[in-house]
PDB file of N, CA and C in Angstrom:
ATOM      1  N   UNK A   1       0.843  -1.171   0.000  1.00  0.00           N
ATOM      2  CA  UNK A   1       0.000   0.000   0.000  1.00  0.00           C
ATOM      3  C   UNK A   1       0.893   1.240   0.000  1.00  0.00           C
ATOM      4  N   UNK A   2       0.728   2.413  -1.033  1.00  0.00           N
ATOM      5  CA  UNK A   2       1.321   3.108  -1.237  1.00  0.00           C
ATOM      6  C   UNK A   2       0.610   4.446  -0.045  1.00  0.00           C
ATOM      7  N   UNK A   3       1.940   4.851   0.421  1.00  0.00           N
ATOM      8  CA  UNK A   3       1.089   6.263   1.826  1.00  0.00           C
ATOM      9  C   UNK A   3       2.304   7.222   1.247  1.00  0.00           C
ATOM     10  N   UNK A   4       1.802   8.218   1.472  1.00  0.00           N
ATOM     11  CA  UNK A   4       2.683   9.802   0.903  1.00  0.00           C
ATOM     12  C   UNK A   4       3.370  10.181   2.497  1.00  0.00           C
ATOM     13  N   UNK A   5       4.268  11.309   2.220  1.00  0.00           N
ATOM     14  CA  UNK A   5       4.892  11.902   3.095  1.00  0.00           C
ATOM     15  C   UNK A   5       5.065  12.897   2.733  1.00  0.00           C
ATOM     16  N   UNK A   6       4.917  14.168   3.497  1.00  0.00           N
ATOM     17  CA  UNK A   6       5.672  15.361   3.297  1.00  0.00           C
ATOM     18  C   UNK A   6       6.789  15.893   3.576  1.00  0.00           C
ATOM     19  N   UNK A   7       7.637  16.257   2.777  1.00  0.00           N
ATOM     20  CA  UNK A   7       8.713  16.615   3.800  1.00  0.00           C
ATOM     21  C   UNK A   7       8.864  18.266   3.262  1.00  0.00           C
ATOM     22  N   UNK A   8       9.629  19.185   4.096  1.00  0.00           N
ATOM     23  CA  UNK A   8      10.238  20.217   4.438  1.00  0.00           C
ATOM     24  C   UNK A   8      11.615  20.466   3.766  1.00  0.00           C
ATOM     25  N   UNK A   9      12.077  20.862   2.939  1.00  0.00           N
ATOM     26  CA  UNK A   9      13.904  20.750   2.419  1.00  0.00           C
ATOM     27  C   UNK A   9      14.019  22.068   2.448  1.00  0.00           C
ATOM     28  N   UNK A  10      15.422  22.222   3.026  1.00  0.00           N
ATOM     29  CA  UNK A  10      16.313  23.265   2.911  1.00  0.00           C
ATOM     30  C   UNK A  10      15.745  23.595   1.405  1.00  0.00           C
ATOM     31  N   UNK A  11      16.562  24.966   0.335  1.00  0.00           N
ATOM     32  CA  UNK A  11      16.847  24.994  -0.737  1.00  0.00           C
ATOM     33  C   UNK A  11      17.961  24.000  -1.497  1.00  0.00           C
ATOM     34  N   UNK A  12      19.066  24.169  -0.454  1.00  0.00           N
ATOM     35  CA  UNK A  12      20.390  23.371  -0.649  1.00  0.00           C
ATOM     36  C   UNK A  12      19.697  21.823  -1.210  1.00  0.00           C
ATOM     37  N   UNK A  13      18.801  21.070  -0.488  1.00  0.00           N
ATOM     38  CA  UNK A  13      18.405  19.643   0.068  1.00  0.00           C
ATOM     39  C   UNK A  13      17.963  19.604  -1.698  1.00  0.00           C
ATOM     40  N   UNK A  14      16.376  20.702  -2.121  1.00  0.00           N
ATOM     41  CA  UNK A  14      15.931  20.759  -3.037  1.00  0.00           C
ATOM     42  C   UNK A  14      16.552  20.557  -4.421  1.00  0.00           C
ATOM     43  N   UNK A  15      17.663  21.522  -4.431  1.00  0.00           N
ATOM     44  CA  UNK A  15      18.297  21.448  -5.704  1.00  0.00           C
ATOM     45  C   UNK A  15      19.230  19.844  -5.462  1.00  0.00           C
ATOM     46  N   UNK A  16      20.013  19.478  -4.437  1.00  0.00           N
ATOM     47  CA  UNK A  16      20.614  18.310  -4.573  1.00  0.00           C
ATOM     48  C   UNK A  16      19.433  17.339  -5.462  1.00  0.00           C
ATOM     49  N   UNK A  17      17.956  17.487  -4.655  1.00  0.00           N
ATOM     50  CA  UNK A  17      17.000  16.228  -4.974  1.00  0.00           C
ATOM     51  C   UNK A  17      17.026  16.574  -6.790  1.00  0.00           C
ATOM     52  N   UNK A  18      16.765  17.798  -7.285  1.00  0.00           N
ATOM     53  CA  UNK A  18      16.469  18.104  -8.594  1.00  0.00           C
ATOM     54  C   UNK A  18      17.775  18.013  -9.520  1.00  0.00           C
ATOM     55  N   UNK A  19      19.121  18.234  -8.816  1.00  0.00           N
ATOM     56  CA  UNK A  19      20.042  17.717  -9.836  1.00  0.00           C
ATOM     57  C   UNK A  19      20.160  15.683 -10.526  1.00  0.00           C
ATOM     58  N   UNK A  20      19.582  15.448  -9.101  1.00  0.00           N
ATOM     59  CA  UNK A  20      20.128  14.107  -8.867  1.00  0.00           C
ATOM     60  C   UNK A  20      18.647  13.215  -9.424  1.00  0.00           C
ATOM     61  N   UNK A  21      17.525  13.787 -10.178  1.00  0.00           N
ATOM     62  CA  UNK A  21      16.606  12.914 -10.876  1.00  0.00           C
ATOM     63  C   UNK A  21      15.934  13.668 -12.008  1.00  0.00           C
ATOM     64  N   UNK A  22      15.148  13.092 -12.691  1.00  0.00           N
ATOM     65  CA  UNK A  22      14.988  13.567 -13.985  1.00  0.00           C
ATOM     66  C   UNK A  22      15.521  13.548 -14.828  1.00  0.00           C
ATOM     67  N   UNK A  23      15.561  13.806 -15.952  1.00  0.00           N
ATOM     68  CA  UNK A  23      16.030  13.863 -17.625  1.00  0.00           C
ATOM     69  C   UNK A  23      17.108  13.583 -17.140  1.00  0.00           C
ATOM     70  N   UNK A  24      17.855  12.365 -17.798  1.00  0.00           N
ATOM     71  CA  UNK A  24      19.900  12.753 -17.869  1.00  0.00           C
ATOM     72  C   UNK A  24      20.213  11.724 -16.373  1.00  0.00           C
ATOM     73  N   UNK A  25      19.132  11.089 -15.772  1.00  0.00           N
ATOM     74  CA  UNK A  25      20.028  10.654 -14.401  1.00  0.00           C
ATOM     75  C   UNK A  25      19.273   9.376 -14.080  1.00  0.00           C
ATOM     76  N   UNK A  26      19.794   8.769 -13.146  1.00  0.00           N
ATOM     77  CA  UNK A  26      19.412   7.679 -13.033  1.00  0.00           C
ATOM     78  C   UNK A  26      17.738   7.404 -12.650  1.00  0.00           C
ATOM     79  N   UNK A  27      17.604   8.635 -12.021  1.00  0.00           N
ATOM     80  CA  UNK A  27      16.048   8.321 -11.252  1.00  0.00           C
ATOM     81  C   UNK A  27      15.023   9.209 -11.736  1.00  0.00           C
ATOM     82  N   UNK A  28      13.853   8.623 -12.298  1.00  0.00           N
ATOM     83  CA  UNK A  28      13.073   9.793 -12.920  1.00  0.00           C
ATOM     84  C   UNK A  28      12.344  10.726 -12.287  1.00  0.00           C
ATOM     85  N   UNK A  29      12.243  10.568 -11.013  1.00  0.00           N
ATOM     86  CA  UNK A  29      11.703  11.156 -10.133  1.00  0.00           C
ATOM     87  C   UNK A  29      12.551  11.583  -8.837  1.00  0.00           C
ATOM     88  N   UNK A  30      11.969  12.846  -8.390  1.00  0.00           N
ATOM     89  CA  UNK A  30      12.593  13.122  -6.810  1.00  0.00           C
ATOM     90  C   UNK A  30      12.028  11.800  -5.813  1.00  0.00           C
ATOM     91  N   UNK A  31      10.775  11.318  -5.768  1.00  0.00           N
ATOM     92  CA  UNK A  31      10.761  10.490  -4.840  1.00  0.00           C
ATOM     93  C   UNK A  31      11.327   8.588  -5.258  1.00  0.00           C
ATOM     94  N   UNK A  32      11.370   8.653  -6.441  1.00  0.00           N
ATOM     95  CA  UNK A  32      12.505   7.739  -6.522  1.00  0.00           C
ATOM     96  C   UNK A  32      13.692   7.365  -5.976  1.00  0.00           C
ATOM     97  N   UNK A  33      14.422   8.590  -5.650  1.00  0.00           N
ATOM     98  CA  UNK A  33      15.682   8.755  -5.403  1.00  0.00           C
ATOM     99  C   UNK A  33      15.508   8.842  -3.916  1.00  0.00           C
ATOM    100  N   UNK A  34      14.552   9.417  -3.140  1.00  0.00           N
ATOM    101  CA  UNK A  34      14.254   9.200  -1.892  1.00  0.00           C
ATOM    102  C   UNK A  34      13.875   8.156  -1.040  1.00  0.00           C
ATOM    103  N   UNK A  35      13.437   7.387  -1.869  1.00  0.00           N
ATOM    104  CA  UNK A  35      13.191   6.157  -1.760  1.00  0.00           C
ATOM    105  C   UNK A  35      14.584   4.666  -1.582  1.00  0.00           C
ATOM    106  N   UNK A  36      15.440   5.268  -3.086  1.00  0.00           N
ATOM    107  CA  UNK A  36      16.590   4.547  -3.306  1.00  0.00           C
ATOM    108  C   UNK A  36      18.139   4.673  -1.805  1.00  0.00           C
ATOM    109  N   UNK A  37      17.594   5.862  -1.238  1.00  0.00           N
ATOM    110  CA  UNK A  37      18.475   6.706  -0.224  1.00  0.00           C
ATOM    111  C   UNK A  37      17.848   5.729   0.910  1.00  0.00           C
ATOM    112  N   UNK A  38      16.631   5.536   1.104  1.00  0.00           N
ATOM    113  CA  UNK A  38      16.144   4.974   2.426  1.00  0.00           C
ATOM    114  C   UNK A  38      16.685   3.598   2.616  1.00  0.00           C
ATOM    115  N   UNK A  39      16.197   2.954   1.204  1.00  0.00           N
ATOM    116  CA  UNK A  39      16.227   1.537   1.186  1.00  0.00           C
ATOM    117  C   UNK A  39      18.089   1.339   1.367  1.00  0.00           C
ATOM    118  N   UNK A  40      19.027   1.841   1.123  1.00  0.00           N
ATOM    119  CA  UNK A  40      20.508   2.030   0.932  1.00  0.00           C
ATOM    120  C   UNK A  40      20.641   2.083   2.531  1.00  0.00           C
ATOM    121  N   UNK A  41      20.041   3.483   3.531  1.00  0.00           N
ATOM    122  CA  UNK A  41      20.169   3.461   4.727  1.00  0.00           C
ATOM    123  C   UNK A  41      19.511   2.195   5.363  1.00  0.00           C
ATOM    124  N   UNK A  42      18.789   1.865   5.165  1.00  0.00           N
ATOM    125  CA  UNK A  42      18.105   0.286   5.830  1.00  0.00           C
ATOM    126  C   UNK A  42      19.116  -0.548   5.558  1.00  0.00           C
ATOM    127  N   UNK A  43      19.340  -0.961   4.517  1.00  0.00           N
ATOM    128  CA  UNK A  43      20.488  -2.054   4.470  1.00  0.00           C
ATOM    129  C   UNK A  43      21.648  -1.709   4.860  1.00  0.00           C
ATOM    130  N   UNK A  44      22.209  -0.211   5.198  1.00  0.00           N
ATOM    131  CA  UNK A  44      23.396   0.017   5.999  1.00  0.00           C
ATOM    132  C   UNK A  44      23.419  -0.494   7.463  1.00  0.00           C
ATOM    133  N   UNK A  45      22.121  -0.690   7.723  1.00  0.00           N
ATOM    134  CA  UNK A  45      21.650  -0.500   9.097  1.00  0.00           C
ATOM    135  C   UNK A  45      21.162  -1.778   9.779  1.00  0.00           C
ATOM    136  N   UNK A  46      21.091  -2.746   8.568  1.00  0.00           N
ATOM    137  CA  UNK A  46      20.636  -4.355   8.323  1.00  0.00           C
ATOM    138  C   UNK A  46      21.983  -5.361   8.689  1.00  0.00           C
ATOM    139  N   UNK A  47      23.346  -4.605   7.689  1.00  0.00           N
ATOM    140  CA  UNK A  47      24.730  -4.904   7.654  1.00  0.00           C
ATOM    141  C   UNK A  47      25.418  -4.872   9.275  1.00  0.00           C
ATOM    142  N   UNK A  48      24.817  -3.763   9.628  1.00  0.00           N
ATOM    143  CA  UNK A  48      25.665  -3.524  10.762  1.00  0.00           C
ATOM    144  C   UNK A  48      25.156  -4.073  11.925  1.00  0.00           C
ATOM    145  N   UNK A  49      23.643  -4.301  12.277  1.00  0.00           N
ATOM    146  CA  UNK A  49      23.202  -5.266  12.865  1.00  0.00           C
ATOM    147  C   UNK A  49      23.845  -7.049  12.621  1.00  0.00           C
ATOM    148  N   UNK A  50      24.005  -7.122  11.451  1.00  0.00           N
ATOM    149  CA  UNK A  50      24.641  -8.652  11.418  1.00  0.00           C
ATOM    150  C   UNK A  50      25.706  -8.690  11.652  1.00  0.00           C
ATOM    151  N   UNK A  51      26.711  -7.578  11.548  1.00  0.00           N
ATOM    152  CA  UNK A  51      27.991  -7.552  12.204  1.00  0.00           C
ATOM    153  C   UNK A  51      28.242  -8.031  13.100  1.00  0.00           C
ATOM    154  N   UNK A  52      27.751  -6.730  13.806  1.00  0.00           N
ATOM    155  CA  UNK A  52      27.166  -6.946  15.792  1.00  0.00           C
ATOM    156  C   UNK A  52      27.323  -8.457  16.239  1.00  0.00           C
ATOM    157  N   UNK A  53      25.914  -8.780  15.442  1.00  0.00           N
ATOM    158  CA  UNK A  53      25.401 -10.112  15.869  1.00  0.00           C
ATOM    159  C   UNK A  53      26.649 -11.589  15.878  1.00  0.00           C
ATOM    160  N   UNK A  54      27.422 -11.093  14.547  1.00  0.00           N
ATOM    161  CA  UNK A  54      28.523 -12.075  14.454  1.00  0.00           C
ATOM    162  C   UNK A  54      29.516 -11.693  15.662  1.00  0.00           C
ATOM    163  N   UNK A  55      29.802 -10.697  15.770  1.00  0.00           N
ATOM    164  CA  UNK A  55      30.749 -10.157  16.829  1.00  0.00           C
ATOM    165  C   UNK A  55      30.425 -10.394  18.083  1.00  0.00           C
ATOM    166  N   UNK A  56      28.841 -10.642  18.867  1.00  0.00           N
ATOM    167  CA  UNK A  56      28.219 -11.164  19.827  1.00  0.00           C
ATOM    168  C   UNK A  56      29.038 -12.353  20.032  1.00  0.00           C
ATOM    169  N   UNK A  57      28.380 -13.618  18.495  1.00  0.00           N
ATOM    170  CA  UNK A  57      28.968 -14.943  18.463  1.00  0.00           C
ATOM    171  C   UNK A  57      29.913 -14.943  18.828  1.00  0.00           C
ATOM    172  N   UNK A  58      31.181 -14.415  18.401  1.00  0.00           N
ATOM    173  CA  UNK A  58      32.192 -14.510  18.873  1.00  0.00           C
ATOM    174  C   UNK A  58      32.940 -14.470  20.504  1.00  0.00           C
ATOM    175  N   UNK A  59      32.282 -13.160  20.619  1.00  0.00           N
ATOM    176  CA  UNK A  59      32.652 -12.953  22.161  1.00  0.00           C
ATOM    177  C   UNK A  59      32.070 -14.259  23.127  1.00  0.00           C
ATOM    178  N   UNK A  60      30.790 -14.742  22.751  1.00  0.00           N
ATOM    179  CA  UNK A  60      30.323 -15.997  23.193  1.00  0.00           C
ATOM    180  C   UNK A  60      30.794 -16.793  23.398  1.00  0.00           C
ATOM    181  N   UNK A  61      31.873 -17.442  22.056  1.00  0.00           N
ATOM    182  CA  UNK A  61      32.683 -18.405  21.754  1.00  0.00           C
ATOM    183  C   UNK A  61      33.956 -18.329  22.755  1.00  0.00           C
ATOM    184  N   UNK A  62      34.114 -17.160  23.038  1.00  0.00           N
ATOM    185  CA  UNK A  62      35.516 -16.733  23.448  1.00  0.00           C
ATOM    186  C   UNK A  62      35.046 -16.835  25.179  1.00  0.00           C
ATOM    187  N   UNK A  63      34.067 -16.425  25.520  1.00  0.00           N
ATOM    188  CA  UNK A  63      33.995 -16.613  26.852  1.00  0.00           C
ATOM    189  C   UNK A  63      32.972 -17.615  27.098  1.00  0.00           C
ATOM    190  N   UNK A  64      33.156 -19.050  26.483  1.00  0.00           N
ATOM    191  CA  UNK A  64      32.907 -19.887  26.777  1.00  0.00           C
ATOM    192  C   UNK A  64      31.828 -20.259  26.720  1.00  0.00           C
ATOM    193  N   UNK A  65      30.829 -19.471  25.987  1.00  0.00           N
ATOM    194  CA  UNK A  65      28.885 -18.882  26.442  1.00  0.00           C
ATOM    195  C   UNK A  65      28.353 -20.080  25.213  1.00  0.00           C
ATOM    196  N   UNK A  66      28.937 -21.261  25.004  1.00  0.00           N
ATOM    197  CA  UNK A  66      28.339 -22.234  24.162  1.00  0.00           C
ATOM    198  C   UNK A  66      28.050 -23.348  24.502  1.00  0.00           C
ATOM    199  N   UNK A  67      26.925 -24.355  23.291  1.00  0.00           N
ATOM    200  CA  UNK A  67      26.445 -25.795  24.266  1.00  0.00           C
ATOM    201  C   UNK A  67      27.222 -26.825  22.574  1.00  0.00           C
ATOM    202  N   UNK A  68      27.444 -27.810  23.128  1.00  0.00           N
ATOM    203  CA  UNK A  68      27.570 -28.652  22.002  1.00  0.00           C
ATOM    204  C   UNK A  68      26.059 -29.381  21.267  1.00  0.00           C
ATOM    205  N   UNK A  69      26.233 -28.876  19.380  1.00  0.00           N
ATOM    206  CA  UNK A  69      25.048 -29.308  19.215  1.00  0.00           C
ATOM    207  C   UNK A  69      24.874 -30.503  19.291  1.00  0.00           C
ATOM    208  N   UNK A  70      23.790 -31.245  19.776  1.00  0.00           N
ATOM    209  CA  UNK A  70      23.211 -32.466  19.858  1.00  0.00           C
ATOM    210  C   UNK A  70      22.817 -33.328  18.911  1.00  0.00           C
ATOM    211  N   UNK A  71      22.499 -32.194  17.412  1.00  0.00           N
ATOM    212  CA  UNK A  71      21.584 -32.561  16.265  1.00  0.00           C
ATOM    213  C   UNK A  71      19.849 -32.593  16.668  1.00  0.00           C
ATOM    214  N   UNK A  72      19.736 -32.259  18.039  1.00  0.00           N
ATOM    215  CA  UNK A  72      18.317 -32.112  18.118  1.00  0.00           C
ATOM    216  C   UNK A  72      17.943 -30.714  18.942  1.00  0.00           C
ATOM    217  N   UNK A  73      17.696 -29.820  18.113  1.00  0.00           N
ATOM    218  CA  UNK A  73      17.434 -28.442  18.018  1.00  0.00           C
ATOM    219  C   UNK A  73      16.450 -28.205  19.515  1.00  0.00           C
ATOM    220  N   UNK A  74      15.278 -28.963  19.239  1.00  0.00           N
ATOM    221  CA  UNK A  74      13.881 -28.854  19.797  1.00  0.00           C
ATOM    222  C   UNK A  74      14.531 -29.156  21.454  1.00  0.00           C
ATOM    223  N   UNK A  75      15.402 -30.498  21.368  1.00  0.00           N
ATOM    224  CA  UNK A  75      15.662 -30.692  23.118  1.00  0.00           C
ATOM    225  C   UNK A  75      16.223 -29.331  23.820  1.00  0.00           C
ATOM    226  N   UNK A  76      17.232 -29.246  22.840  1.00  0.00           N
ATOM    227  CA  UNK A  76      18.049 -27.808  23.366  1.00  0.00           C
ATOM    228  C   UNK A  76      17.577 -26.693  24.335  1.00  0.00           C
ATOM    229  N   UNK A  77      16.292 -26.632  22.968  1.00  0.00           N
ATOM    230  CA  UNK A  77      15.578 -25.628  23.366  1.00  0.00           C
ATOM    231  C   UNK A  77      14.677 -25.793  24.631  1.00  0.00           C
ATOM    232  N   UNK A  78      14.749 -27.224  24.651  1.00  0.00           N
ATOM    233  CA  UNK A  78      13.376 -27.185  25.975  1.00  0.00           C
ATOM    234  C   UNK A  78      14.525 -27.089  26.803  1.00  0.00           C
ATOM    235  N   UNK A  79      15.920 -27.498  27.073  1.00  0.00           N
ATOM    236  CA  UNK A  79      16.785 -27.585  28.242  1.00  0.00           C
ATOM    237  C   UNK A  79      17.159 -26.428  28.563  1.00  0.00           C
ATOM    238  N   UNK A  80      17.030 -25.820  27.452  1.00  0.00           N
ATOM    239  CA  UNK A  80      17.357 -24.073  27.837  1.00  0.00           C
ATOM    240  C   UNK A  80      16.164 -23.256  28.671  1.00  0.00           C
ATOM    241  N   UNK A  81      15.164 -23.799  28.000  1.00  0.00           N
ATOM    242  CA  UNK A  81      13.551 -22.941  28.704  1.00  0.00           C
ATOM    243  C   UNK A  81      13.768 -23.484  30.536  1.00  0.00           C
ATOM    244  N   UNK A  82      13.487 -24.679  30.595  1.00  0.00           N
ATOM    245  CA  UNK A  82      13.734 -25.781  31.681  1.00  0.00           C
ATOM    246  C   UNK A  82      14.842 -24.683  32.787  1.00  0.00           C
ATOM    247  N   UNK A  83      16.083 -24.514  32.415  1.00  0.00           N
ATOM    248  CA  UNK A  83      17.069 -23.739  32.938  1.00  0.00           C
ATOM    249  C   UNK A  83      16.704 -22.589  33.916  1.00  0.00           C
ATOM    250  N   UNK A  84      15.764 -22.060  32.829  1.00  0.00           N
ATOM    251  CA  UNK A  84      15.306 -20.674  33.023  1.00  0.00           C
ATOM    252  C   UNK A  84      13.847 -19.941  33.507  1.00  0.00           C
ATOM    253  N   UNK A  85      13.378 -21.733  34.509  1.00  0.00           N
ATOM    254  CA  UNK A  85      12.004 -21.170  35.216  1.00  0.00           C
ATOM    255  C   UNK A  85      10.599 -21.865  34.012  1.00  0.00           C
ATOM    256  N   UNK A  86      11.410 -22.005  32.851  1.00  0.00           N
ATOM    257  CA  UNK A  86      10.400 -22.717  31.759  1.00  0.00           C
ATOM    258  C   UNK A  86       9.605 -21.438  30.888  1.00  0.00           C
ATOM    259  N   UNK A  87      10.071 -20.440  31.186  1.00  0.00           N
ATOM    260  CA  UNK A  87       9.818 -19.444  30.560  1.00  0.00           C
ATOM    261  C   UNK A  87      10.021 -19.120  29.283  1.00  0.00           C
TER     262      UNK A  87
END
């Protein structure tokens, strides 16, 4: 479902949006390109969350914070709930 937004731009903001779409450029539209900017910041922001997350793993690994897998996912998980009040 398509929803609008308004936004507010400097002059500076304006002319960047109007050099950077239309005739001659990649995006035919200003909200094209606003769009292409968001989706770019989301996946900057997607990347760096999985970083993190690998870098978590690690520190885990390193301070010992692991179980050997069993091959059965489901027990794990109940021995972990079990651990923790069953919560």
């Amino acid at each position: 479902m398509a929803r609008s937004i308004n936004l507010s731009l400097t002059d500076e903001l304006r002319a960047f949006l109007d050099e950077n779409s239309g005739d001659g450029t990649l995006f035919s539209t200003p909200s094209e390109l606003v769009r292409d900017m968001i989706r770019e910041k989301k996946e900057r922001q997607d990347a760096a969350a999985m970083r993190q997350a690998v870098l978590d793993g690690y520190a885990d690994i390193r301070d010992g914070r692991t179980h050997e897998y069993t091959g059965d996912l489901r027990a794990m998980l109940e021995t972990y709930r079990a651990g923790r009040g069953g919560s």
